[in-house]
Protein backbone atom coordinates (compact mmCIF):
# COMPACT_ATOMS: atom_id res chain seq x y z
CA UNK A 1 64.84 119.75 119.29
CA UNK A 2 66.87 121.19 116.17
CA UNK A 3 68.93 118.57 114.66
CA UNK A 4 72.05 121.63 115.51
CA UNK A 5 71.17 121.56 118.68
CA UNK A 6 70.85 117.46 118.99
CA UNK A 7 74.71 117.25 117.26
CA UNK A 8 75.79 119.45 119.87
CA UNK A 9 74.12 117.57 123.03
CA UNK A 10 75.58 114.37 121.01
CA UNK A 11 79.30 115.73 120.90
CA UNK A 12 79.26 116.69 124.49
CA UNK A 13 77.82 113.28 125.10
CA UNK A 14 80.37 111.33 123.24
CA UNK A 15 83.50 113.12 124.53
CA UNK A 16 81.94 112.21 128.17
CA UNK A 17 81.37 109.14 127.38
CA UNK A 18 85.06 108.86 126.45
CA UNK A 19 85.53 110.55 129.94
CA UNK A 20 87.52 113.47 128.17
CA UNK A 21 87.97 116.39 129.43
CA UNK A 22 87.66 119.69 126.40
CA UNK A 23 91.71 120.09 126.46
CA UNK A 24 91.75 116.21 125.98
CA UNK A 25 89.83 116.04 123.63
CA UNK A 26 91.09 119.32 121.45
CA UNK A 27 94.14 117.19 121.51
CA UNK A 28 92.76 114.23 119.81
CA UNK A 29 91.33 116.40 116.95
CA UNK A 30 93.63 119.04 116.74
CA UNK A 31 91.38 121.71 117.47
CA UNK A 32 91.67 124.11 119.98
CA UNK A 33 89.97 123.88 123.90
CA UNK A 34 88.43 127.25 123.02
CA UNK A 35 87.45 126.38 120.06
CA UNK A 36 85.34 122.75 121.49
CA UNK A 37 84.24 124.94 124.65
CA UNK A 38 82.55 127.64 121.84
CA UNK A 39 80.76 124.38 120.18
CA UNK A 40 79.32 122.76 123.04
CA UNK A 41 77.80 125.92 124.76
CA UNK A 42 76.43 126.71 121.46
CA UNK A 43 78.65 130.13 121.06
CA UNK A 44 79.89 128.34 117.43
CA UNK A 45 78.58 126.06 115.12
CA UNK A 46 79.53 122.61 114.81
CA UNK A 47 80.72 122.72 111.17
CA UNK A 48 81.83 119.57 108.67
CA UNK A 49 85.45 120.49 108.98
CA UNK A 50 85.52 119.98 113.06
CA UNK A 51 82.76 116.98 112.41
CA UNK A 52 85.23 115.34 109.75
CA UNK A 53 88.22 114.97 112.46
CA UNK A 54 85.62 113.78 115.25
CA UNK A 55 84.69 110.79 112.73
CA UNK A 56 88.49 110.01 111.52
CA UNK A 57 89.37 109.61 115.22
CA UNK A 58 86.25 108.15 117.42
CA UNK A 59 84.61 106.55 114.08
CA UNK A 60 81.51 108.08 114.29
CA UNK A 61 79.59 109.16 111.38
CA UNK A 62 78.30 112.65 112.58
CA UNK A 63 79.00 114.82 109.27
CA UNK A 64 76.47 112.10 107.52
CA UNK A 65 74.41 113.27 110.54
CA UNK A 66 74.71 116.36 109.81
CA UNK A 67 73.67 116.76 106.26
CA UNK A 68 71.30 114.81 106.18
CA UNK A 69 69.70 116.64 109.59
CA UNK A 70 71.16 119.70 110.66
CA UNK A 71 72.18 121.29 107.33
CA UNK A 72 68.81 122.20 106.13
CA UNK A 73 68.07 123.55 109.63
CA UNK A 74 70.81 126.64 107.91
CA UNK A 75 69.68 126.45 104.27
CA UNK A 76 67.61 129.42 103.41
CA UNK A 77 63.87 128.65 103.63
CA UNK A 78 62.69 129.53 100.80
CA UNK A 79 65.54 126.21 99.07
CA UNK A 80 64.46 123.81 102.03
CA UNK A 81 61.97 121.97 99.88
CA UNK A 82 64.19 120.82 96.72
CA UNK A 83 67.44 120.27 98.85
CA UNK A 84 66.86 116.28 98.85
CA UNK A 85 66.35 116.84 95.20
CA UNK A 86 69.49 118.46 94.80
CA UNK A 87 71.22 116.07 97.11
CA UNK A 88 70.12 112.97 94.72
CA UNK A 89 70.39 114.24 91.54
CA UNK A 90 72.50 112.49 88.69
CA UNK A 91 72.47 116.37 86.95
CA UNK A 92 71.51 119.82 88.01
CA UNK A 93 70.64 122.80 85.60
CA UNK A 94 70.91 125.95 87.12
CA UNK A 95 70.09 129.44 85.97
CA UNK A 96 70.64 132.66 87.83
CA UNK A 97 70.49 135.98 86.03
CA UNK A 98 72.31 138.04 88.49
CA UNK A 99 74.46 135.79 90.65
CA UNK A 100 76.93 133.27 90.74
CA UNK A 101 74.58 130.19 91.54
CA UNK A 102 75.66 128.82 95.40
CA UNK A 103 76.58 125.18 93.98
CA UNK A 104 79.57 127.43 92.82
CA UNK A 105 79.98 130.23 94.93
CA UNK A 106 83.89 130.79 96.80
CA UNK A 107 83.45 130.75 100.38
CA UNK A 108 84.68 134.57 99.88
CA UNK A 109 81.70 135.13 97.83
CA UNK A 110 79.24 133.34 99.46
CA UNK A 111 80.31 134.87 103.06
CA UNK A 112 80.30 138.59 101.39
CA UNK A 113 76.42 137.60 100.33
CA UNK A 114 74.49 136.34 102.75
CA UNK A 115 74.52 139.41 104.87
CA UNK A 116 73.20 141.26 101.89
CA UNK A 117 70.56 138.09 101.62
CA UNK A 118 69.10 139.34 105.30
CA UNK A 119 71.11 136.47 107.38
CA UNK A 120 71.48 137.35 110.53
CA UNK A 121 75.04 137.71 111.82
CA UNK A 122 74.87 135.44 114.34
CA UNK A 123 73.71 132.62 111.47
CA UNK A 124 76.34 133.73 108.91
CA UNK A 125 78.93 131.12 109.69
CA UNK A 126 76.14 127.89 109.54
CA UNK A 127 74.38 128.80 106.88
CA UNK A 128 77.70 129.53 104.91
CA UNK A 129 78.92 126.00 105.83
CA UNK A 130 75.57 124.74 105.09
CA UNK A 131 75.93 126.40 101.62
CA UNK A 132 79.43 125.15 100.71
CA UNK A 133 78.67 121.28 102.26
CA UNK A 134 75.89 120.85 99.37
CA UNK A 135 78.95 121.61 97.07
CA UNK A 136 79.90 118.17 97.85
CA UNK A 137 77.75 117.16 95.48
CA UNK A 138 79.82 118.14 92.55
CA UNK A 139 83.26 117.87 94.02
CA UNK A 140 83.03 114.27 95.49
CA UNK A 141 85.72 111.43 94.10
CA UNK A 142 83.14 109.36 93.34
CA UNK A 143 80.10 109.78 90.90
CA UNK A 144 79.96 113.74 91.00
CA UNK A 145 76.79 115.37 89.88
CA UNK A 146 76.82 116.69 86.06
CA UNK A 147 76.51 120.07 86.82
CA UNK A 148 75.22 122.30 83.76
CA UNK A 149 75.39 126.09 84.76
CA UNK A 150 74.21 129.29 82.64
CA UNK A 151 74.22 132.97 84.05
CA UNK A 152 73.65 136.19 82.52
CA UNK A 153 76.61 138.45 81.79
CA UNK A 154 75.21 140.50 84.95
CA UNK A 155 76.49 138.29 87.56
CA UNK A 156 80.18 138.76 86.37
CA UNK A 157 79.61 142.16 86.44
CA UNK A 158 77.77 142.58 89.75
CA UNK A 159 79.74 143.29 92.94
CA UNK A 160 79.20 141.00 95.37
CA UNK A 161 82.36 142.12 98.18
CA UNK A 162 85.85 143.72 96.87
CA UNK A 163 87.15 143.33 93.79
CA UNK A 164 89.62 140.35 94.87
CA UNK A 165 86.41 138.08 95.74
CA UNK A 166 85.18 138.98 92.17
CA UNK A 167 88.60 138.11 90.74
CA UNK A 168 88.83 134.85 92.78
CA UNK A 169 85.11 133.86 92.29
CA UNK A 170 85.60 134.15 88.62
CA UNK A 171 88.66 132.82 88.30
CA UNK A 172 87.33 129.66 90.37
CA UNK A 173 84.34 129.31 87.38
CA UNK A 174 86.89 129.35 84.57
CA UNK A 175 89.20 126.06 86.73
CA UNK A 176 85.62 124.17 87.79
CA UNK A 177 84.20 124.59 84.22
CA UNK A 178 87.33 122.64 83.11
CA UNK A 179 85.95 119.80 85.11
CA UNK A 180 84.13 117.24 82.65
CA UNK A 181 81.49 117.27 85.18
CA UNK A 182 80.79 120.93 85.12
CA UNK A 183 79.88 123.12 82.41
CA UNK A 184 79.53 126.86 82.88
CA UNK A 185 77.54 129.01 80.01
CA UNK A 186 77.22 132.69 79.88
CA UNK A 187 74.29 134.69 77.76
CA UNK A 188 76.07 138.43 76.87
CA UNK A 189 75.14 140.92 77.94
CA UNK A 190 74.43 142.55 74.35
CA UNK A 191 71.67 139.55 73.72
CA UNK A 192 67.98 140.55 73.61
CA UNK A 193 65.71 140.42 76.31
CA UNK A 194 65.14 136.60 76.95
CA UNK A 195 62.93 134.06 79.03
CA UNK A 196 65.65 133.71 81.67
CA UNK A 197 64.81 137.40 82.55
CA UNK A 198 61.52 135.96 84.63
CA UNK A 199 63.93 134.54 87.50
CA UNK A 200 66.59 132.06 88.45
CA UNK A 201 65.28 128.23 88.14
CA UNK A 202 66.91 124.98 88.80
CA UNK A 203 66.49 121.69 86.91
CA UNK A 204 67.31 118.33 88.81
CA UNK A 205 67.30 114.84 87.18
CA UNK A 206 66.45 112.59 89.95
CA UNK A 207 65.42 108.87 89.06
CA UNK A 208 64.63 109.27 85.88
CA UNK A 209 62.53 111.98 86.28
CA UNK A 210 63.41 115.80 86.34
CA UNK A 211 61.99 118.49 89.34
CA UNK A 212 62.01 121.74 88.67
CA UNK A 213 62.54 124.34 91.67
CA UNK A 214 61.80 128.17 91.03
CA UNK A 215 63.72 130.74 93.84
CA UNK A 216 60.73 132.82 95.67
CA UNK A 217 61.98 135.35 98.73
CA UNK A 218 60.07 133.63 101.16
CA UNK A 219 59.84 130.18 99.88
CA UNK A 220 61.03 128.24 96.78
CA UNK A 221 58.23 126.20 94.57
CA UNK A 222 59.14 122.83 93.86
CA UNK A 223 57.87 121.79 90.62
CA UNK A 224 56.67 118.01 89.70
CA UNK A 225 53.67 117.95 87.46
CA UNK A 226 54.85 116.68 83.74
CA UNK A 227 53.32 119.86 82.13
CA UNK A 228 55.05 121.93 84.32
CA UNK A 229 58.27 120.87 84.08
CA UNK A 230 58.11 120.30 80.46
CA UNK A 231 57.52 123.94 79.79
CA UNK A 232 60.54 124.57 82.31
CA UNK A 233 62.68 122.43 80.09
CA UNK A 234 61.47 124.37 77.20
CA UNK A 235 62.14 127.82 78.95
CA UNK A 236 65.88 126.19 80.00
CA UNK A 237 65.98 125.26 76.02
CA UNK A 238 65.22 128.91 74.91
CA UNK A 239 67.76 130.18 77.98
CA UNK A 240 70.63 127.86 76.68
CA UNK A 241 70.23 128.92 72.62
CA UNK A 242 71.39 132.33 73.91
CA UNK A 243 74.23 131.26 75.83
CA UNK A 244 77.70 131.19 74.73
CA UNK A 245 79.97 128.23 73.79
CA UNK A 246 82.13 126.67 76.50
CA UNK A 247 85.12 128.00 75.48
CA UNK A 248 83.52 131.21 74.91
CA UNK A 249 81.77 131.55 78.09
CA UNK A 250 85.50 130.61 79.91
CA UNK A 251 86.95 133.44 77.47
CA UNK A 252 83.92 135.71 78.65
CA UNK A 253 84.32 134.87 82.62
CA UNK A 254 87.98 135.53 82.25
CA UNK A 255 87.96 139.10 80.78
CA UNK A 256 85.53 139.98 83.54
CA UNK A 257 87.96 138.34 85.49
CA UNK A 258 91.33 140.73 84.27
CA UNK A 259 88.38 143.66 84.82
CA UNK A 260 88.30 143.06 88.67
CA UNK A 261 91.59 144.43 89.53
């Protein structure tokens, strides 16, 4: 059984075992009948936000359940391997020459992607809460991941929806990036043609030692040997030297911003 389909056996289970009826227990979350009727026939997905107010009230601990079982059931293949990676890591170094990297997509932008991605409709809504839950990872209270981000110019410049989830998408890079946790690096557009050009990668320090992950279409290669990674870290190196400054990458992002109207 899918861990989705376990959580959603396990809510209809608890609220039983409470001997609850659905309008009952819509009341003690403050969410809708409809809305728990959709989850537990498996018409919606049982997502953090409707998981978070099932914990607060019963004290359960089903949105630790769920990402550390059901949310790589809706993370795209091809990521599954380096997820606990990701999920561990102290600091992430991502690259993506065309997009905005998902660790800091807007739900706008991520939502406007997927479908262009090949997720199915009917998977849209998990995998985009799957995609914005790992965000936790950087926007937690406590011990955030250092998050070091470079794109090419492209992916402020590539339309990914309407203009006003381009505006919004960049305009949420320039307030994250101000975030001592988070740093967000752009290469111009007008710089020569560059290692990063080979393909997105990812760099995770995890326990004092780094993984590298490069993005495949059907499946992502997680890389551990020493040799490997060290010529990743070199290639990140060479990627970074033709980035921008902080400040002005933030002064980049925001006139693509202003262009977006």
């Amino acid at each position: 059984m899918a861990g989705s389909d376990y959580l959603i056996s396990e809510l209809r289970r608890l609220r039983e075992s409470f001997g609850l009826t659905q309008e009952a227990w819509a009341d003690r979350i403050h969410f809708s009948a409809k809305h728990v009727g959709a989850i537990e026939r498996g018409e919606r997905p049982a997502l953090p936000d409707y998981l978070k107010a099932v914990d607060k009230v019963f004290g359960t601990a089903l949105v630790r359940f769920y990402r550390e079982f059901v949310r790589g059931d809706w993370t795209p293949v091809w990521y599954r391997p380096f997820v606990e990676y990701e999920g561990r890591a102290t600091l992430l170094r991502v690259y993506h020459p065309t997009l905005i990297p998902g660790l800091l997509q807007t739900e706008a932008y991520a939502r406007a992607l997927l479908p262009a991605m090949n997720v199915p409709a009917e998977d849209v809504e998990q995998t985009l809460a799957a995609r914005l839950d790992r965000q936790e990872i950087i926007t937690r209270t406590t011990s955030p991941c250092r998050l070091v981000v470079v794109v090419d110019e492209a992916a402020l410049r590539r339309r990914v929806g309407d203009a006003e989830v381009m505006r919004d998408q960049l305009k949420w890079l320039v307030s994250i990036s101000a975030e001592q946790h988070v740093r967000v690096l752009v290469v111009p557009a007008d710089s020569p043609a560059y290692v990063g050009l080979r393909g997105p990668m990812v760099l995770a320090s995890v326990e004092g030692r780094t993984v590298g992950f490069l993005e495949g279409h059907l499946e992502g290669n997680v890389v551990e040997s020493p040799d490997s990674v060290a010529s990743l870290e070199a290639d990140w190196e060479d990627i970074r030297g033709y980035a921008l400054s902080v400040e002005q990458s933030r002064k980049l992002i925001m006139e693509a911003a202003e262009r977006w109207t």
